[in-house]
Structure formats: structure tokens, C-alpha cells
Protein backbone atom coordinates (compact mmCIF):
# COMPACT_ATOMS: atom_id res chain seq x y z
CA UNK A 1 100.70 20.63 -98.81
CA UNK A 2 97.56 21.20 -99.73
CA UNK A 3 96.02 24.51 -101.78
CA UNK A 4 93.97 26.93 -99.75
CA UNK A 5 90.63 27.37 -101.42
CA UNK A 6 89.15 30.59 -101.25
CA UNK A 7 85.29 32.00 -101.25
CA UNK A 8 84.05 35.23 -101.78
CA UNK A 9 83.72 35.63 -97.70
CA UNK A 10 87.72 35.59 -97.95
CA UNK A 11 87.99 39.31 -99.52
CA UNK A 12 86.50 42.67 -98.04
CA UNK A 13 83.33 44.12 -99.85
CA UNK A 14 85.68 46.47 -102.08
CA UNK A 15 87.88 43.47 -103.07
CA UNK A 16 85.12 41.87 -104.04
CA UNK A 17 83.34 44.36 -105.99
CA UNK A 18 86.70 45.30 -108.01
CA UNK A 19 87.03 41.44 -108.56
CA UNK A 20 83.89 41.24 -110.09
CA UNK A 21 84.64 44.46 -112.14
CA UNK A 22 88.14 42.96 -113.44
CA UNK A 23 85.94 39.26 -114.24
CA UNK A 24 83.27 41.57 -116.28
CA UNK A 25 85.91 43.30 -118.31
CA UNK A 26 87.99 40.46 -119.02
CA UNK A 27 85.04 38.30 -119.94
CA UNK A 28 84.29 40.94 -122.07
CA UNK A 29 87.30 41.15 -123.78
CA UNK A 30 87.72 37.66 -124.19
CA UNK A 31 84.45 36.92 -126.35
CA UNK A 32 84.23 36.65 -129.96
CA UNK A 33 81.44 39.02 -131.71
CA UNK A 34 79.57 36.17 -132.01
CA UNK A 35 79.93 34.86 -128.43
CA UNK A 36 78.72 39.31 -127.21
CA UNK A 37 76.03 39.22 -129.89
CA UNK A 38 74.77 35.87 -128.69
CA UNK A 39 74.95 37.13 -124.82
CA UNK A 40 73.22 40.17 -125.75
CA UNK A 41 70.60 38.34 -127.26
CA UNK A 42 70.20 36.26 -124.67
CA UNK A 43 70.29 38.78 -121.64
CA UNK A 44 67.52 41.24 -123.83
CA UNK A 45 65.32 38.32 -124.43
CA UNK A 46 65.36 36.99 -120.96
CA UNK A 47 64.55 40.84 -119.72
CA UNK A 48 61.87 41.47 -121.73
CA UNK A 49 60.42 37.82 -122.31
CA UNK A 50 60.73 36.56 -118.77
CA UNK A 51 58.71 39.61 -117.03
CA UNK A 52 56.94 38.67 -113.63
CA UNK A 53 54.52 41.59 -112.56
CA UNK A 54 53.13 44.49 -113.68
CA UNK A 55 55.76 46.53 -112.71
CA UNK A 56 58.26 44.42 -114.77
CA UNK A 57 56.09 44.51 -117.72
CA UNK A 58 55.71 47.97 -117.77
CA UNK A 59 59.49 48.10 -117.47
CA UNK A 60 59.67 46.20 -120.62
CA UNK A 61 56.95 48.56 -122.10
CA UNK A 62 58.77 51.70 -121.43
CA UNK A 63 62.09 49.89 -122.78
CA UNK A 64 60.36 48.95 -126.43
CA UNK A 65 58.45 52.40 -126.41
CA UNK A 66 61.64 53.87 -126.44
CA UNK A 67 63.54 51.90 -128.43
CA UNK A 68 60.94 51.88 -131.24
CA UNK A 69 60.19 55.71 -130.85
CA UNK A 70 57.40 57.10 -132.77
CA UNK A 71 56.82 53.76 -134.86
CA UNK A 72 56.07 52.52 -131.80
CA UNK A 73 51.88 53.60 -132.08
CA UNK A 74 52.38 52.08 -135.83
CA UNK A 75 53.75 48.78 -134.84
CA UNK A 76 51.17 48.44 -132.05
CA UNK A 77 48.06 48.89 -134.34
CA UNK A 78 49.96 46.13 -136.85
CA UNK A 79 50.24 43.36 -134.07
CA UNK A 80 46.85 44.46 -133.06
CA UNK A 81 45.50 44.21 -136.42
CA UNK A 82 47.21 41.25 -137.31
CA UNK A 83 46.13 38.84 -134.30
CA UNK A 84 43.34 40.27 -133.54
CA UNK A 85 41.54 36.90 -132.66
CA UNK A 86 43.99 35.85 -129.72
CA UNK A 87 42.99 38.65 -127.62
CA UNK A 88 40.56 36.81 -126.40
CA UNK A 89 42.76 33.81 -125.06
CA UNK A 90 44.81 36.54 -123.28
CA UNK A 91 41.81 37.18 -121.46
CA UNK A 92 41.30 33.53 -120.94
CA UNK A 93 44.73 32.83 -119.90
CA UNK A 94 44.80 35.90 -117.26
CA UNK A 95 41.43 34.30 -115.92
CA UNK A 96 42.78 30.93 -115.52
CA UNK A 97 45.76 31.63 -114.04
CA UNK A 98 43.70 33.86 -111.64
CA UNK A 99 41.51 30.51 -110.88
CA UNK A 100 45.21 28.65 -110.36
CA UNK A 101 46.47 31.29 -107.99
CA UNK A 102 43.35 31.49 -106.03
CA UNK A 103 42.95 27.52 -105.60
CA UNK A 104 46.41 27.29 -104.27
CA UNK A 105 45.82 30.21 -101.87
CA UNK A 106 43.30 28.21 -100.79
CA UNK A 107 45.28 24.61 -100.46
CA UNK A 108 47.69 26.53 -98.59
CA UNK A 109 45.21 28.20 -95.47
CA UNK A 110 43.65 24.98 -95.61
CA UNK A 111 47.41 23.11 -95.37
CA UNK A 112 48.60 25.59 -92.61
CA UNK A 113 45.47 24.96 -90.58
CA UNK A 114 45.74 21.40 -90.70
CA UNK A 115 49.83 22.06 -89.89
CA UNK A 116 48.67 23.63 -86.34
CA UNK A 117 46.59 21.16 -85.19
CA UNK A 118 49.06 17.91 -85.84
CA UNK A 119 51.76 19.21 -82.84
């Protein structure tokens, strides 16, 4: 006889959600210090490296103001002072990918018009 296999479509939204609860805690417990201070590191990085948007970014601004309190002004002027010279290929970088986004805007209406006339 063969094992039933179950998916998540097999409980009701509260078993779910206390499944998930009881896999979070037990994961949890389960990891070494190592393995949580290596997941930590991980997730932190990932939220404030991999921000998409201003709204994200300023997310991960408000985060790192708090965190660094009132050294925060202090450590700003150091990393300000200290590459002052690539502020430029920020500016550069922002332009480009402005060019990028506004060239495949434009692939894309030119794509979709082509698309309606080949039915």
C-alpha cells in the first residue's frame, strides 16, 4: 500500500499556520550557535544589502539609524569622508541604470506593438 503524500492544501489555514509555528521553533531549537549566528547573518545582510526601491532603502535607513543611535551622524561623515571620490560613480551608476530601464521600456511598447499586429 502505498503512503499518502500530503501538501499544504491538505490542512485548514490554522493547521497550517501552527505547523509552521511548531517548524520555526523546532528549527530553532535544533541549531548550533554557530548555525543561529550564521542565519542571522545571513537574513540581516540579505535585508539590508538586497534593498529594491526607495521605500526599502529607507527601511534599511531607518533600521541602521536606529541601531547605530547618535553615532549614527558620526559614522556617516566618516564613510563620507573616507570615499569621497565614488560619489560620483553613484551618480553614474543611478544614470545608467536609468538609460537601461528606459531602453527596455522602450523594446517592450515597441515588442507589444509588433505582438498585435502578427494575429
Amino acid at each position: 500500500m502505498k503512503k499518502k503524500t500530503f501538501t499544504y492544501s491538505d490542512l485548514s489555514k490554522k493547521q497550517l499556520e501552527n505547523l509552521k509555528e511548531l517548524y520555526v521553533q523546532k528549527k530553532v531549537e535544533s541549531m548550533t550557535h554557530k548555525e543561529l549566528k550564521g542565519f542571522v547573518l545571513e537574513t540581516i545582510s540579505h535585508q539590508i544589502n538586497d534593498t529594491i526601491g526607495k521605500e526599502e532603502e529607507m527601511e534599511a535607513w531607518q533600521e541602521m539609524s536606529n541601531f547605530f543611535g547618535e553615532h549614527f551622524e558620526i559614522i556617516i561623515f566618516e564613510m563620507q569622508k573616507k570615499y569621497s571620490d565614488e560619489k560620483n560613480l553613484i551618480e553614474n551608476e543611478i544614470d545608467s541604470h536609468k538609460q537601461r530601464m528606459a531602453f527596455l521600456e522602450r523594446n517592450n511598447l515597441q515588442q507589444e506593438k509588433q505582438d498585435m499586429w502578427n494575429d
